[in-house]
C-alpha atoms as a PDB file:
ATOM      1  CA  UNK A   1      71.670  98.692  92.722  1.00  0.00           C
ATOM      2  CA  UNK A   2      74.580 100.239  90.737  1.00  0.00           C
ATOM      3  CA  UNK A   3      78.306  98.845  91.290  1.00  0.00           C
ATOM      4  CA  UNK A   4      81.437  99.979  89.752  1.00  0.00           C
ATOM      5  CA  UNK A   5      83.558  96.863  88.885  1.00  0.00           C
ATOM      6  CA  UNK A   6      86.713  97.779  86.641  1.00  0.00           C
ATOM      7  CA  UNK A   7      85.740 100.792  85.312  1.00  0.00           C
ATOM      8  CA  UNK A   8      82.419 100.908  84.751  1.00  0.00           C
ATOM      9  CA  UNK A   9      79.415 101.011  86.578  1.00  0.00           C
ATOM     10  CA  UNK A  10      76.780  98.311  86.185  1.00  0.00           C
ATOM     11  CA  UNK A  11      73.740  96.533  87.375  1.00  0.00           C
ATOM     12  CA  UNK A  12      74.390  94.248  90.335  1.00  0.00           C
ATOM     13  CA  UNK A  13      73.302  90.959  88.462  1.00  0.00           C
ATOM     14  CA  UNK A  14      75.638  91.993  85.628  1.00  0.00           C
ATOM     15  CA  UNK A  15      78.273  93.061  88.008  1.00  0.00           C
ATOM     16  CA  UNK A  16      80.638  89.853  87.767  1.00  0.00           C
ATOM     17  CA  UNK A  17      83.946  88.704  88.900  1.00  0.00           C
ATOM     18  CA  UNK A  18      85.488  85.755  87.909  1.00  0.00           C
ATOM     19  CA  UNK A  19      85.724  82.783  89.954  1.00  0.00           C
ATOM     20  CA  UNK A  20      89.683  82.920  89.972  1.00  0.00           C
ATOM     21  CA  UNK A  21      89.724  86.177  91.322  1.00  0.00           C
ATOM     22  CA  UNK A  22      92.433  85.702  94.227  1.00  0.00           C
ATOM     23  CA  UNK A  23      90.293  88.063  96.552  1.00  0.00           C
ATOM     24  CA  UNK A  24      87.697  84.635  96.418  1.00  0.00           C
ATOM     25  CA  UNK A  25      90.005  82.163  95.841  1.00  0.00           C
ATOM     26  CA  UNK A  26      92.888  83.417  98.678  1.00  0.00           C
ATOM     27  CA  UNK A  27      91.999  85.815 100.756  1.00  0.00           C
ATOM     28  CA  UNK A  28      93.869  88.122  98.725  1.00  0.00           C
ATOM     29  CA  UNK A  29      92.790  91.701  98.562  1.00  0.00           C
ATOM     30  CA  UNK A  30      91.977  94.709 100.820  1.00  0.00           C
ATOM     31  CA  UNK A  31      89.118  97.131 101.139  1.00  0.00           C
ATOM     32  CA  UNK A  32      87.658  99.831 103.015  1.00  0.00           C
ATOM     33  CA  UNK A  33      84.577 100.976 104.474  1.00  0.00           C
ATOM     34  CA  UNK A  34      83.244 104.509 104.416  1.00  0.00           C
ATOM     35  CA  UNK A  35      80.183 106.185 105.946  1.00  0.00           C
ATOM     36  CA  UNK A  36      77.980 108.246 103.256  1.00  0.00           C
ATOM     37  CA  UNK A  37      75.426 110.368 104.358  1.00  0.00           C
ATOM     38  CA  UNK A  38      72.746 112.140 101.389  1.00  0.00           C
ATOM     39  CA  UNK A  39      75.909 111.319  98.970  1.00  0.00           C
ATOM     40  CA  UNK A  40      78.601 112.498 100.722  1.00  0.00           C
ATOM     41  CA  UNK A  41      81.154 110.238 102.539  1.00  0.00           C
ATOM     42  CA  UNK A  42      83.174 110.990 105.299  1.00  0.00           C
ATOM     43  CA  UNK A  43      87.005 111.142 105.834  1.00  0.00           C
ATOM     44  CA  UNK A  44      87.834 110.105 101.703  1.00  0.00           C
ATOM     45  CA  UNK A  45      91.181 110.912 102.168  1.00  0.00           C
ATOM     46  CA  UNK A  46      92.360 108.670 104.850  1.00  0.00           C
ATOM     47  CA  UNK A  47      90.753 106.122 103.646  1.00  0.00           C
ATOM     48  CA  UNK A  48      92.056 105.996 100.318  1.00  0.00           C
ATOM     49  CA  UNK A  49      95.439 106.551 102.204  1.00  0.00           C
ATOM     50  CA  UNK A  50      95.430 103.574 103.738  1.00  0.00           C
ATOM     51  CA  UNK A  51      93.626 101.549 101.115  1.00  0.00           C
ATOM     52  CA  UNK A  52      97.032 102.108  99.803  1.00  0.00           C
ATOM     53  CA  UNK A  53      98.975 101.518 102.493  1.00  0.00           C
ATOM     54  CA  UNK A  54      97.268  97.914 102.706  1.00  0.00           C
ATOM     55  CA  UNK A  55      97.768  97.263  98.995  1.00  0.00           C
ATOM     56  CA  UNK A  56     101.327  97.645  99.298  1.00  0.00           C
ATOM     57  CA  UNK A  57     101.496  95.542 102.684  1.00  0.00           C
ATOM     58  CA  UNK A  58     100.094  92.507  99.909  1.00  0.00           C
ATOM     59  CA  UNK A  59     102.121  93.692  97.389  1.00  0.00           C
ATOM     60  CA  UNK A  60      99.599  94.677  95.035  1.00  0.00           C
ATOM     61  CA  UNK A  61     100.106  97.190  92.783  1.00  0.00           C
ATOM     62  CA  UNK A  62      99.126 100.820  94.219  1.00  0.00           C
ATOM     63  CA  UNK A  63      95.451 101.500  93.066  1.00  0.00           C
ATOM     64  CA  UNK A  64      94.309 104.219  90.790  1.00  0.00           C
ATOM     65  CA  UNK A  65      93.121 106.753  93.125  1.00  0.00           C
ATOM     66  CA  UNK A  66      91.557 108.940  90.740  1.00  0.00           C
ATOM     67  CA  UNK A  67      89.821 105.909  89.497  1.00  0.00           C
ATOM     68  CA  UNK A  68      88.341 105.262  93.017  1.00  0.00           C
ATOM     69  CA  UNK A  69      87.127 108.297  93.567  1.00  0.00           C
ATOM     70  CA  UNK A  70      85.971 108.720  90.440  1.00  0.00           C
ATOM     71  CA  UNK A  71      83.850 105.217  91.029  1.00  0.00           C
ATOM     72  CA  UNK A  72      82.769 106.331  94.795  1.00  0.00           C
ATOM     73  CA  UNK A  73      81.475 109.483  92.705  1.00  0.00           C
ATOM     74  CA  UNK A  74      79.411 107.392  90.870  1.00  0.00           C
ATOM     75  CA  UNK A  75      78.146 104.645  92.775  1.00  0.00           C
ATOM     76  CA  UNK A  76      76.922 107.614  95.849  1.00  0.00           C
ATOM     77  CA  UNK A  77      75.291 109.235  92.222  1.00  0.00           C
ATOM     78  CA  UNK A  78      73.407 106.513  91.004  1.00  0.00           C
ATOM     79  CA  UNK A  79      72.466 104.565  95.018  1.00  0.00           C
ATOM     80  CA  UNK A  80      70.656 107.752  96.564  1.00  0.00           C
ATOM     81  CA  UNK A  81      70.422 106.696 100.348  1.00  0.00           C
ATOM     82  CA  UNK A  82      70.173 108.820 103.450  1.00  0.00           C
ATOM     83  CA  UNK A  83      72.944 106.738 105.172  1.00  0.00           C
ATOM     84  CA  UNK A  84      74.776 103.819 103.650  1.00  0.00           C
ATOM     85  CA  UNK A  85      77.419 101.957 103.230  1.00  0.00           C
ATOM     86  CA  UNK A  86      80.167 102.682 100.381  1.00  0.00           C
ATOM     87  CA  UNK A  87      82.525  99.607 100.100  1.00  0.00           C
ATOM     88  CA  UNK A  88      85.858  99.789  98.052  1.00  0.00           C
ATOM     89  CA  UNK A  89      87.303  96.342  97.198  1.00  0.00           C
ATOM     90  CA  UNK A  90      90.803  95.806  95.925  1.00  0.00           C
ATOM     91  CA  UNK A  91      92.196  91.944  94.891  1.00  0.00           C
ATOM     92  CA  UNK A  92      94.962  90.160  93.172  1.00  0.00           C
ATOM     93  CA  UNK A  93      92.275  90.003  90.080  1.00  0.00           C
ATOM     94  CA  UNK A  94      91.961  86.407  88.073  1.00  0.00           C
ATOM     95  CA  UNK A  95      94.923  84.087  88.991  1.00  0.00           C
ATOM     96  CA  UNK A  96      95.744  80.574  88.744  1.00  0.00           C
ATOM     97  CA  UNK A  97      94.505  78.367  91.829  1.00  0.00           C
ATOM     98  CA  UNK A  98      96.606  78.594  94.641  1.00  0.00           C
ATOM     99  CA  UNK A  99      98.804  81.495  95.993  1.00  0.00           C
ATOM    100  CA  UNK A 100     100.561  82.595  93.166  1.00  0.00           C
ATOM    101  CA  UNK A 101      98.981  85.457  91.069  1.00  0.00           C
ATOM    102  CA  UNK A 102      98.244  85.950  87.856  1.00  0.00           C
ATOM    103  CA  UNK A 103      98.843  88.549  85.441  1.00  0.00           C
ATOM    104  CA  UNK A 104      95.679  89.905  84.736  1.00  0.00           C
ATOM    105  CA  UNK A 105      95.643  92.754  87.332  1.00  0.00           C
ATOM    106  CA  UNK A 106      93.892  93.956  90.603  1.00  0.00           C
ATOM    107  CA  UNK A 107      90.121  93.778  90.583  1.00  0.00           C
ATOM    108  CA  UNK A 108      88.178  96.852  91.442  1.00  0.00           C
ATOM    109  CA  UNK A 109      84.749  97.075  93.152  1.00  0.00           C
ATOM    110  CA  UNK A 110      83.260  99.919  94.708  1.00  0.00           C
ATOM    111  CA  UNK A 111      79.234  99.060  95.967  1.00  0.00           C
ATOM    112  CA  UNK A 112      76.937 100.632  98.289  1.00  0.00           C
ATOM    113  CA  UNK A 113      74.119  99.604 100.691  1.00  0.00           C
ATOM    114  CA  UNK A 114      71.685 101.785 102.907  1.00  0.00           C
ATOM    115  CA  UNK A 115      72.184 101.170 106.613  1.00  0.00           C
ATOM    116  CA  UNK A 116      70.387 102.443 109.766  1.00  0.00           C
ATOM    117  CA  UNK A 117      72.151 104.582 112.772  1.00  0.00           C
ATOM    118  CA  UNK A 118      73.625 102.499 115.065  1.00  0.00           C
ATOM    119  CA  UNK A 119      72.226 102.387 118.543  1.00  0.00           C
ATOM    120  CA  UNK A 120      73.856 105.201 121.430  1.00  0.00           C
ATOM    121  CA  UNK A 121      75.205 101.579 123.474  1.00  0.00           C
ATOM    122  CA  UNK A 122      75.628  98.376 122.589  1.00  0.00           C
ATOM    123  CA  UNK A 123      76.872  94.915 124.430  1.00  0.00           C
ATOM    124  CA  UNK A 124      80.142  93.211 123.385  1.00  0.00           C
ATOM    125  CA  UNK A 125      81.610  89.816 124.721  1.00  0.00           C
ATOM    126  CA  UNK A 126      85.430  88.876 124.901  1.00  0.00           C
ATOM    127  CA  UNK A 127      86.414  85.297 122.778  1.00  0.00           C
ATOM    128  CA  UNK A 128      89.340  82.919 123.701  1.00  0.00           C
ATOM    129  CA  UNK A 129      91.040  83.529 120.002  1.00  0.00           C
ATOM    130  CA  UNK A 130      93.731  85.890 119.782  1.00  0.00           C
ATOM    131  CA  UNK A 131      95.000  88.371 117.579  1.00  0.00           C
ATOM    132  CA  UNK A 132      98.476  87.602 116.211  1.00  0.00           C
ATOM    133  CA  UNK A 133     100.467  90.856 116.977  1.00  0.00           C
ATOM    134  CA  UNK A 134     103.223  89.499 114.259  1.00  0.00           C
ATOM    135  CA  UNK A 135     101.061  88.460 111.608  1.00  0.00           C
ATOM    136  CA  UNK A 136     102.547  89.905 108.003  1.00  0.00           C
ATOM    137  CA  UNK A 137      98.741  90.964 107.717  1.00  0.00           C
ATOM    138  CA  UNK A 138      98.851  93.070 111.335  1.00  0.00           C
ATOM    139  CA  UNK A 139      97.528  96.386 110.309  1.00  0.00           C
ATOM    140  CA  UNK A 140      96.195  95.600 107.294  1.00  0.00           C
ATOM    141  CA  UNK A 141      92.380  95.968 106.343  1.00  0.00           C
ATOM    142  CA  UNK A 142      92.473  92.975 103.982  1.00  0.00           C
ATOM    143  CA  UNK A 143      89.431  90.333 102.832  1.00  0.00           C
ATOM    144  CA  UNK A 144      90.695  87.948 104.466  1.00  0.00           C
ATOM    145  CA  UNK A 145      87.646  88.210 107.356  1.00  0.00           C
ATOM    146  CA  UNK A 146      86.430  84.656 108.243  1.00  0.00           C
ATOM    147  CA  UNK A 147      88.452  84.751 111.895  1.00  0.00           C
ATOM    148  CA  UNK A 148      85.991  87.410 112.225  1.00  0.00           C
ATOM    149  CA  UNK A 149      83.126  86.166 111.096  1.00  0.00           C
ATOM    150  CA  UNK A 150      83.284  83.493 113.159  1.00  0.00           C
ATOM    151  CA  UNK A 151      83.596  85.952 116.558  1.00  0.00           C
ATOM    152  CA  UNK A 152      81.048  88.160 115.335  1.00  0.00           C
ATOM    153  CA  UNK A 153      78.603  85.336 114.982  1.00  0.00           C
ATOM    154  CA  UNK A 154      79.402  83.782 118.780  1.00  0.00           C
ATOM    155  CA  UNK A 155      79.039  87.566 119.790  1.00  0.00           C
ATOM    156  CA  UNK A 156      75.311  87.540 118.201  1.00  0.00           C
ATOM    157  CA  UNK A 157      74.765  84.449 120.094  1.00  0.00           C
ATOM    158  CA  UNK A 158      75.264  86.180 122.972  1.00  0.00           C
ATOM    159  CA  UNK A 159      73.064  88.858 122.063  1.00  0.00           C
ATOM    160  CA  UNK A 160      76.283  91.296 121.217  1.00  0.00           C
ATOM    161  CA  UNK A 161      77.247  93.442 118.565  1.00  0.00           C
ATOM    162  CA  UNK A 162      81.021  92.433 118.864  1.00  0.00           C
ATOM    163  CA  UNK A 163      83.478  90.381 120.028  1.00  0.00           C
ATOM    164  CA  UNK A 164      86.799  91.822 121.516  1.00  0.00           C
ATOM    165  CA  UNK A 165      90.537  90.027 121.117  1.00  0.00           C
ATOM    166  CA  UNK A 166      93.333  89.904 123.143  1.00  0.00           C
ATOM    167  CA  UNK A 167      96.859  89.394 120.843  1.00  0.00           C
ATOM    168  CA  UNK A 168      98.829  86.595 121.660  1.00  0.00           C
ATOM    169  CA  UNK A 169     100.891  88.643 124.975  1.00  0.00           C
ATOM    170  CA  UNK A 170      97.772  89.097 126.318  1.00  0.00           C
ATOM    171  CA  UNK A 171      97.087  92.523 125.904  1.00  0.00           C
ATOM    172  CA  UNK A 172      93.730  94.357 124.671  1.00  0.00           C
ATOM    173  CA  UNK A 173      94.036  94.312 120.975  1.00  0.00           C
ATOM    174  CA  UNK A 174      90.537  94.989 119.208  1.00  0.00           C
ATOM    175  CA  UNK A 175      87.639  93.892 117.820  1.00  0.00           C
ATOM    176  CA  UNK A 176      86.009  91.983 115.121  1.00  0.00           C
ATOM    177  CA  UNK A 177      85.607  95.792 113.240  1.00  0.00           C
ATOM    178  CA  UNK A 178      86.154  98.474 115.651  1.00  0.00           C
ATOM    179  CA  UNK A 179      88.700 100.079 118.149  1.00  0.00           C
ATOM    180  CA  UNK A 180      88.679  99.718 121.748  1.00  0.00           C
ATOM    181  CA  UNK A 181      89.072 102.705 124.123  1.00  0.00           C
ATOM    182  CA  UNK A 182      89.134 102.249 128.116  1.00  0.00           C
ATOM    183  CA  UNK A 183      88.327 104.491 131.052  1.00  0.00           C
ATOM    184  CA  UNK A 184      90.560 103.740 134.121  1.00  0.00           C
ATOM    185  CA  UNK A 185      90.311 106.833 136.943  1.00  0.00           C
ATOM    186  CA  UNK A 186      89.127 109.369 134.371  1.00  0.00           C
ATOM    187  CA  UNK A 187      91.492 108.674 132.112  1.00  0.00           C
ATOM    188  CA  UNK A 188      91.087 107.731 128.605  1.00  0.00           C
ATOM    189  CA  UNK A 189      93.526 105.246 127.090  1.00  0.00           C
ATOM    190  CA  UNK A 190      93.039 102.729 123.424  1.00  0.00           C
ATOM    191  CA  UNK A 191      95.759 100.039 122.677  1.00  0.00           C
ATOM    192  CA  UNK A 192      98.507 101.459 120.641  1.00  0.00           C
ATOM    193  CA  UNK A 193      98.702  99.997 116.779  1.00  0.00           C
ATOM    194  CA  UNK A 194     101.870  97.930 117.597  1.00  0.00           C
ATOM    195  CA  UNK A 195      99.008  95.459 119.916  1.00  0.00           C
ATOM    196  CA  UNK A 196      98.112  94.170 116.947  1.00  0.00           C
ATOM    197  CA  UNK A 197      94.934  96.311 116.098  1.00  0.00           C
ATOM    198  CA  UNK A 198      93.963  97.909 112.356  1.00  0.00           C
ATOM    199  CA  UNK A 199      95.070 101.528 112.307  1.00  0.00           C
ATOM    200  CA  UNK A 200      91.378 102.740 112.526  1.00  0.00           C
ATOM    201  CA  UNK A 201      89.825 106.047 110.753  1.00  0.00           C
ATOM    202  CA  UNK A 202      88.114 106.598 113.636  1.00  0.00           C
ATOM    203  CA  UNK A 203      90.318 105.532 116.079  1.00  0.00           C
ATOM    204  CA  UNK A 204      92.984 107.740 114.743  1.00  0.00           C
ATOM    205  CA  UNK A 205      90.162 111.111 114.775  1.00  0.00           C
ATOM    206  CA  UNK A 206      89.491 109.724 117.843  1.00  0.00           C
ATOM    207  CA  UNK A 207      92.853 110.036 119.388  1.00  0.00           C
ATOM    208  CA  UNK A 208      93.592 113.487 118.049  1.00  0.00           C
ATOM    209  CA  UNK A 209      89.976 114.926 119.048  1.00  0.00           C
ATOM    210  CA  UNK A 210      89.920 113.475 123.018  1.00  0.00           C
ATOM    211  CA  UNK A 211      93.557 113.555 123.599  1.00  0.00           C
ATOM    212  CA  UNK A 212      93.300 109.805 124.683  1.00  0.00           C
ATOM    213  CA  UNK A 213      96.520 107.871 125.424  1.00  0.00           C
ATOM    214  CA  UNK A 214      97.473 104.730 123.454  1.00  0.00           C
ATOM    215  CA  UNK A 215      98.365 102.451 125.903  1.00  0.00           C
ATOM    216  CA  UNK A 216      99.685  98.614 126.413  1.00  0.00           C
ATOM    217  CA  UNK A 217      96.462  97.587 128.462  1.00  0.00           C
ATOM    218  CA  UNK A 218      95.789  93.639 129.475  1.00  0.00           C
ATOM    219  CA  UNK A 219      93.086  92.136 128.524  1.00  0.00           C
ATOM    220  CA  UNK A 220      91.490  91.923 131.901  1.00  0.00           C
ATOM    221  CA  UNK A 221      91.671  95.734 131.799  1.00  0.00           C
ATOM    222  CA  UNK A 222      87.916  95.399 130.639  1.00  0.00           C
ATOM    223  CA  UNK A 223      86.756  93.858 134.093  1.00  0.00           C
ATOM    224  CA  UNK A 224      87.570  96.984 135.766  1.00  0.00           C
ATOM    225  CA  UNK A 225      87.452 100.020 133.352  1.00  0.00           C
ATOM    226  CA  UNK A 226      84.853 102.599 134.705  1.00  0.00           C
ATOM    227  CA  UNK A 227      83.586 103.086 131.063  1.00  0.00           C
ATOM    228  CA  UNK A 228      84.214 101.224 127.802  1.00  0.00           C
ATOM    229  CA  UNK A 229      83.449 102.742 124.146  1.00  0.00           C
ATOM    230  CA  UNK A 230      84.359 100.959 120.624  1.00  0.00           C
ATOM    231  CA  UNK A 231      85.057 103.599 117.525  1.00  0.00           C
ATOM    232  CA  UNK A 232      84.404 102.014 113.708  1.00  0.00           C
ATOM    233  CA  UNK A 233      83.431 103.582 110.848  1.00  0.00           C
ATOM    234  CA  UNK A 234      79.496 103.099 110.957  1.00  0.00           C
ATOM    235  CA  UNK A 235      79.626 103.325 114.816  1.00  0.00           C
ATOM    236  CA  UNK A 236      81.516 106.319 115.152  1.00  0.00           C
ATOM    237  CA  UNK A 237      82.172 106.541 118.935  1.00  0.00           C
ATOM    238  CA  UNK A 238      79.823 103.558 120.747  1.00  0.00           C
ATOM    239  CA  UNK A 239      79.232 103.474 124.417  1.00  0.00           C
ATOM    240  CA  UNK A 240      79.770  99.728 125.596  1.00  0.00           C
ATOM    241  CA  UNK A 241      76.908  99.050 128.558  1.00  0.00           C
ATOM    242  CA  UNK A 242      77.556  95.595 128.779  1.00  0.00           C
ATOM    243  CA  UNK A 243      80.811  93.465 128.718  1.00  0.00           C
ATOM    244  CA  UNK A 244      80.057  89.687 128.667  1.00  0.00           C
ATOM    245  CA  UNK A 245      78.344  89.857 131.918  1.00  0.00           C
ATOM    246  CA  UNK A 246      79.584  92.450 133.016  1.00  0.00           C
ATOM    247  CA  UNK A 247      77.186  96.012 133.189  1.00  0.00           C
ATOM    248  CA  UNK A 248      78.175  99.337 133.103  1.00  0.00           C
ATOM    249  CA  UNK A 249      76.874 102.575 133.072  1.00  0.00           C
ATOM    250  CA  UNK A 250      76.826 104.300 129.577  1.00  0.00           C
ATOM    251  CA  UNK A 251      77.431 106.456 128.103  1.00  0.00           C
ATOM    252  CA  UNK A 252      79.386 107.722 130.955  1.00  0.00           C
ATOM    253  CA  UNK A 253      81.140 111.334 131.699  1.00  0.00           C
ATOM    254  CA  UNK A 254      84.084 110.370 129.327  1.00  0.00           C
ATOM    255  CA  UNK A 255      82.292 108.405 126.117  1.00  0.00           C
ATOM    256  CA  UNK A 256      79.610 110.841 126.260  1.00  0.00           C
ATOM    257  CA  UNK A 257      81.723 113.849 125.780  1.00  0.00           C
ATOM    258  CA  UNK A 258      83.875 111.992 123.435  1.00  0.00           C
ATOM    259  CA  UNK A 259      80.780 111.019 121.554  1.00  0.00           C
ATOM    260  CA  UNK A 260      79.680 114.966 121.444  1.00  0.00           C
ATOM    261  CA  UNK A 261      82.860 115.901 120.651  1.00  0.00           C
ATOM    262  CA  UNK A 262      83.748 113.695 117.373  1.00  0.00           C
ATOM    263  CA  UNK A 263      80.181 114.459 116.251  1.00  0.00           C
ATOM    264  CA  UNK A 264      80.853 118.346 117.047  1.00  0.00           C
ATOM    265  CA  UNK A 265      84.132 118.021 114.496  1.00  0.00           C
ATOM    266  CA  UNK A 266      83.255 115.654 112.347  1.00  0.00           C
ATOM    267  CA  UNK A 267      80.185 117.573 111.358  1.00  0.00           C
ATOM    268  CA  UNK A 268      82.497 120.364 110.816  1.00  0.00           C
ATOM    269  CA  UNK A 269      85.114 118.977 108.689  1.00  0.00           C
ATOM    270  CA  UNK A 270      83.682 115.776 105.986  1.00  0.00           C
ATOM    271  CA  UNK A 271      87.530 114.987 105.098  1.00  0.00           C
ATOM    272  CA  UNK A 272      89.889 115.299 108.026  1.00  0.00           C
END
């Protein structure tokens, strides 16, 4: 494997970032994810938008985006896979211990790993923990993951593929990676950013493409929706057959037309 770390690419055992680096050390960085198919990736644009838009909600200094897609370029050259995963990572760079930064600038890392389609319907649980609706971090796609990590793995216990949040009103928020959209009498409705949730690529194609309404929804919306579907990155749009103990039918009417229809336009457009 071939990474990019601060402009160059290199071999992934020479590929090394110093143990100060606040993104380790703090929590301190942001990233994004992006779906590459034969080389290509999918929705650049945005994504590089709002790797921005997170830097500057850490205060980092805005990244190079010339540099990034200059590294994407040649990470997806030298990784040929059919479908992967291209990772951008963004930190505070090497800084003394604690919070403060240093002043050796932002670390760059761009990698990528091959993946497999992800199933047509999955299972997802709900977990007591809540996301904080008020957090300076609410919105933000930053490293700073382990609340999720630790859902995610009580979701695989329970032979899931994610966990869902409330935020701390009690309304449907998100999960550990993906969006949340809801069925209720035909109608298709996902919580509105201000709930808490990441601003998500594919929630926000999602939106636009179905014409669903972003809606304050409790979090006990989920025991009666007629169909639920989750929207990330690798998932795209994800019927939900299963939540907690809960079945449902899926895909149904709804998720399966607006699983035809963001494959129809994405297919048809590779940076929306």
């Amino acid at each position: 494997m071939r990474i990019w770390l601060d402009g160059a690419l290199r071999d992934a055992e020479d590929a090394k970032v110093s143990v100060l680096d606040h993104g380790l050390t703090v929590g301190d960085g942001v990233f994004e994810t992006l779906k590459a198919e034969h080389g290509r990736v999918f929705a650049l644009t945005r994504h590089l938008d709002r790797l921005t838009r997170s830097a500057r909600g850490l205060g980092l200094p805005d990244p190079d985006l010339d540099e990034v897609r200059r590294a994407c370029a040649a990470v997806l050259e030298a990784n040929p896979v059919a479908l992967g995963r291209l990772r951008i990572t963004y930190t505070g760079g090497a800084s003394p211990l604690g919070s403060d930064r240093g002043e050796a600038g932002p670390t760059l890392i761009v990698a990528l790993g091959g993946t497999t389609r992800r199933p047509d319907t999955t299972a997802v649980i709900t977990v007591p923990w809540v996301r904080n609706e008020r957090s300076p971090l609410t919105g933000l796609k930053t490293t700073s993951y382990a609340e999720n990590v630790v859902a995610l793995a009580r979701a695989h216990r329970e032979e899931a593929s994610e966990a869902l949040f409330a935020n701390t009103v009690g309304q449907l928020c998100e999960g550990t990676g993906s969006n949340v959209f809801v069925v209720l009498d035909g109608e298709l409705h996902t919580p509105p950013v201000a709930s808490g949730c990441l601003a998500g690529i594919t929630r926000a194609l999602a939106v636009e493409w179905t014409g669903a309404k972003e809606t304050d929804l409790p979090f006990e919306v989920l025991e009666r929706a007629d169909e639920v579907f989750l929207t990330s990155t690798l998932r795209d749009v994800q019927a939900v057959h299963r939540v907690d103990g809960r079945t449902l039918g899926a895909p149904g009417p709804v998720t399966a037309k607006a699983m035809r229809v963001f494959d129809e336009r994405a297919g048809s457009d590779l940076d929306p």
